[in-house]
C-alpha atoms as a PDB file:
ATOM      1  CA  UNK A   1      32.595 -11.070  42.979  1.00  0.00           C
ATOM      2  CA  UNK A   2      34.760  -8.458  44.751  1.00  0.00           C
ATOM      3  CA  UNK A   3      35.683  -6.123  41.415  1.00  0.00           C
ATOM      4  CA  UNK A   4      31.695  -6.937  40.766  1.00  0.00           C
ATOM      5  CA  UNK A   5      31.015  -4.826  44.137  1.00  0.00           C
ATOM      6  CA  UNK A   6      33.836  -2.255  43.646  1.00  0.00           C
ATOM      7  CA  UNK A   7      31.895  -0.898  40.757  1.00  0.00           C
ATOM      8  CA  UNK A   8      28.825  -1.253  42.121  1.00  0.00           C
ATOM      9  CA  UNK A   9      30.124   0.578  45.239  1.00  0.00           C
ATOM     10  CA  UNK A  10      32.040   3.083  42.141  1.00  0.00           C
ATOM     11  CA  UNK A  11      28.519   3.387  40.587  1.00  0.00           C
ATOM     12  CA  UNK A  12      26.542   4.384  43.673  1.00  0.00           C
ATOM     13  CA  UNK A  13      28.944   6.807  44.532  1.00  0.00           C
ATOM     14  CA  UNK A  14      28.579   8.612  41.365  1.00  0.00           C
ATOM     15  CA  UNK A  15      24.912   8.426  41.680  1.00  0.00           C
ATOM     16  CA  UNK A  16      25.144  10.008  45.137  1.00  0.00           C
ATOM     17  CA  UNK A  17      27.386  12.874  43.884  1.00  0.00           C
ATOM     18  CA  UNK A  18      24.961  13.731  40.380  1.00  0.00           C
ATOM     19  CA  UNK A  19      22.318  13.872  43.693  1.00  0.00           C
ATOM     20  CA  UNK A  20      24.263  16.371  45.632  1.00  0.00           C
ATOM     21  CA  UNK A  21      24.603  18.397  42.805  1.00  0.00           C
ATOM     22  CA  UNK A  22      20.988  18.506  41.952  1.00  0.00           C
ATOM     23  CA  UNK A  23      21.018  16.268  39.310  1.00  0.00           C
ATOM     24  CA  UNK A  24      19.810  12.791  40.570  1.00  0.00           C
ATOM     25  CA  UNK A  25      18.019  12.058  37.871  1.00  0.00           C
ATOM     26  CA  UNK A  26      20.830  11.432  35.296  1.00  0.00           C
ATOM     27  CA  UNK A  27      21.008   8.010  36.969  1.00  0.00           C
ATOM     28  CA  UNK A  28      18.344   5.617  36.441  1.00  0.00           C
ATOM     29  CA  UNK A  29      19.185   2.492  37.232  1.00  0.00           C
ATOM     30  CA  UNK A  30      22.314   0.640  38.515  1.00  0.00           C
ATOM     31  CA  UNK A  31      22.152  -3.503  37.874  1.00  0.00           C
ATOM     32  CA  UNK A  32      25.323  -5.985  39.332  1.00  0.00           C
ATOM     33  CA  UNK A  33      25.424  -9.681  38.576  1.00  0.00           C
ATOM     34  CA  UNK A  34      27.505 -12.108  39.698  1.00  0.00           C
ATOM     35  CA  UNK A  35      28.473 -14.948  38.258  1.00  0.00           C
ATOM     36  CA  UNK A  36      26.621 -14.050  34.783  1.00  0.00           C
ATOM     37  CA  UNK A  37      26.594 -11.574  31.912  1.00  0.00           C
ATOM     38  CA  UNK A  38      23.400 -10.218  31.168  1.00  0.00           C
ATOM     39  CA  UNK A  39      23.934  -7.697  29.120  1.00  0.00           C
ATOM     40  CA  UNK A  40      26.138  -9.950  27.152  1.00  0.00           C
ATOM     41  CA  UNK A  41      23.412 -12.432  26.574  1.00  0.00           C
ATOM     42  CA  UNK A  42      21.398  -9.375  24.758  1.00  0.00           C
ATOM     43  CA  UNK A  43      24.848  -9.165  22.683  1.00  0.00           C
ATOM     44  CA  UNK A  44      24.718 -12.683  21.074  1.00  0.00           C
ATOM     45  CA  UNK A  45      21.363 -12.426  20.648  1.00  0.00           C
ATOM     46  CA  UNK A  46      21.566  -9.547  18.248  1.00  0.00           C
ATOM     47  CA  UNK A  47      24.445 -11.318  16.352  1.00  0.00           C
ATOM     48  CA  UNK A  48      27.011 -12.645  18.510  1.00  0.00           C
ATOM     49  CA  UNK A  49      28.376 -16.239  17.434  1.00  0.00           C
ATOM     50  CA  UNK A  50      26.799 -18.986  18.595  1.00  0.00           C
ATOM     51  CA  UNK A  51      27.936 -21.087  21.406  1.00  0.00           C
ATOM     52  CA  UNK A  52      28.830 -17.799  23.375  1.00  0.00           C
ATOM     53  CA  UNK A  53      29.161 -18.816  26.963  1.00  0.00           C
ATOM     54  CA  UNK A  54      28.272 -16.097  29.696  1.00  0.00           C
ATOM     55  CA  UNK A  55      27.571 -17.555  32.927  1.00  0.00           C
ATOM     56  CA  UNK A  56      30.210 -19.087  35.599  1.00  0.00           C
ATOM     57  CA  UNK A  57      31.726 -17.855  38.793  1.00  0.00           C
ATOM     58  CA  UNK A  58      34.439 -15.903  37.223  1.00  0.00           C
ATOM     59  CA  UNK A  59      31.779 -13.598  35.444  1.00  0.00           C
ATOM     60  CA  UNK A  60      30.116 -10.414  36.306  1.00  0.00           C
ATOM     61  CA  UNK A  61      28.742  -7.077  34.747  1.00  0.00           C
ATOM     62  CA  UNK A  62      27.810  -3.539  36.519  1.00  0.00           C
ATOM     63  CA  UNK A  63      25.603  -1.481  34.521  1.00  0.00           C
ATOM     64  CA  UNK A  64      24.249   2.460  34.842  1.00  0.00           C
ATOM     65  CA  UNK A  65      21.451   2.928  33.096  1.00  0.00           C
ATOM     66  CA  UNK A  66      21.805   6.683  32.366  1.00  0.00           C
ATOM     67  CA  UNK A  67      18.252   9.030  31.423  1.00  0.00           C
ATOM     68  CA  UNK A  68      17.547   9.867  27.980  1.00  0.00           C
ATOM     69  CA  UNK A  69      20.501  11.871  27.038  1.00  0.00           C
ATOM     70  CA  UNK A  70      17.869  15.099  26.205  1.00  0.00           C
ATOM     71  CA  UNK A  71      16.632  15.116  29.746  1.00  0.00           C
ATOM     72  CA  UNK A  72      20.135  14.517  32.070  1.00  0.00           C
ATOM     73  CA  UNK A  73      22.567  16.965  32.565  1.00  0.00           C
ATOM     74  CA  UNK A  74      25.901  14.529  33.084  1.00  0.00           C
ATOM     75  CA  UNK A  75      27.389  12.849  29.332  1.00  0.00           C
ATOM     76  CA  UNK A  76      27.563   9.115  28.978  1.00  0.00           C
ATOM     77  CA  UNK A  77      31.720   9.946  28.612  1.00  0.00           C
ATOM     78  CA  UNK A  78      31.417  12.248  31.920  1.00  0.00           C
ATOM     79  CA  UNK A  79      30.267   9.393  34.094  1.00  0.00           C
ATOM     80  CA  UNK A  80      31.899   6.662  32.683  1.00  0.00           C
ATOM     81  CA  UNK A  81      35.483   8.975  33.202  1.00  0.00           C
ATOM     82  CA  UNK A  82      34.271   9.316  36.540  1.00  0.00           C
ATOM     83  CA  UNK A  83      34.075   5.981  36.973  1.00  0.00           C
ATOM     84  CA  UNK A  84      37.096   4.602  36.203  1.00  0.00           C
ATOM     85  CA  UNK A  85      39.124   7.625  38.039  1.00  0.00           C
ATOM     86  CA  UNK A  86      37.091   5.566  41.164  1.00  0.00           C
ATOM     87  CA  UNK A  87      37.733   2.275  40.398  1.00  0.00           C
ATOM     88  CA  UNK A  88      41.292   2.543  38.126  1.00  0.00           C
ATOM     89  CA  UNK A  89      42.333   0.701  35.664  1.00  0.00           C
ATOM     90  CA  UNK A  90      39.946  -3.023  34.992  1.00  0.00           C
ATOM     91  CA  UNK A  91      41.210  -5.715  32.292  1.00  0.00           C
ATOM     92  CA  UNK A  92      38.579  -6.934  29.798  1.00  0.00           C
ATOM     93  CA  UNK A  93      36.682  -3.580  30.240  1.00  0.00           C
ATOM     94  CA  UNK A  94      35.380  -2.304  27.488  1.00  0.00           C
END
């Protein structure tokens, strides 16, 4: 739970520095679970194995939603470089 709200914390901060540079939309949406993988779920539905197991207290996920990449100013690469200059180094990343 606490690396799930060190990237959240990581996340916002990027979304509050794209603001204060006049570009607050690039960020749409920021979503943090705990103790599931959401995202993950969406995985093994579109061809993951069966049996895939993504809930339990050791999980979590932080996702930015970014705008449509014709409309935001910031790269997918930019903020996710950003990101992990805030938060460092995170095993099982992808």
């Amino acid at each position: 739970a606490e690396k799930v709200r060190i990237l959240e914390a990581a996340a916002r901060q990027i979304r509050q520095e794209a603001v204060a540079k006049g570009h607050g939309g690039d960020i749409e949406h920021i979503l943090a679970s705990t103790g599931t993988q959401p995202f993950n779920v969406i995985k093994t539905q579109q061809g993951g194995k069966a049996g895939d197991q993504f809930n339990g207290s050791h999980l979590g996920e932080v996702n930015i939603q970014l705008a449509p990449a014709e409309v935001r100013t910031m790269t997918a690469g930019a903020v996710a470089r950003r990101w992990q200059e805030l938060v460092g180094p995170t095993p099982s990343a992808p």
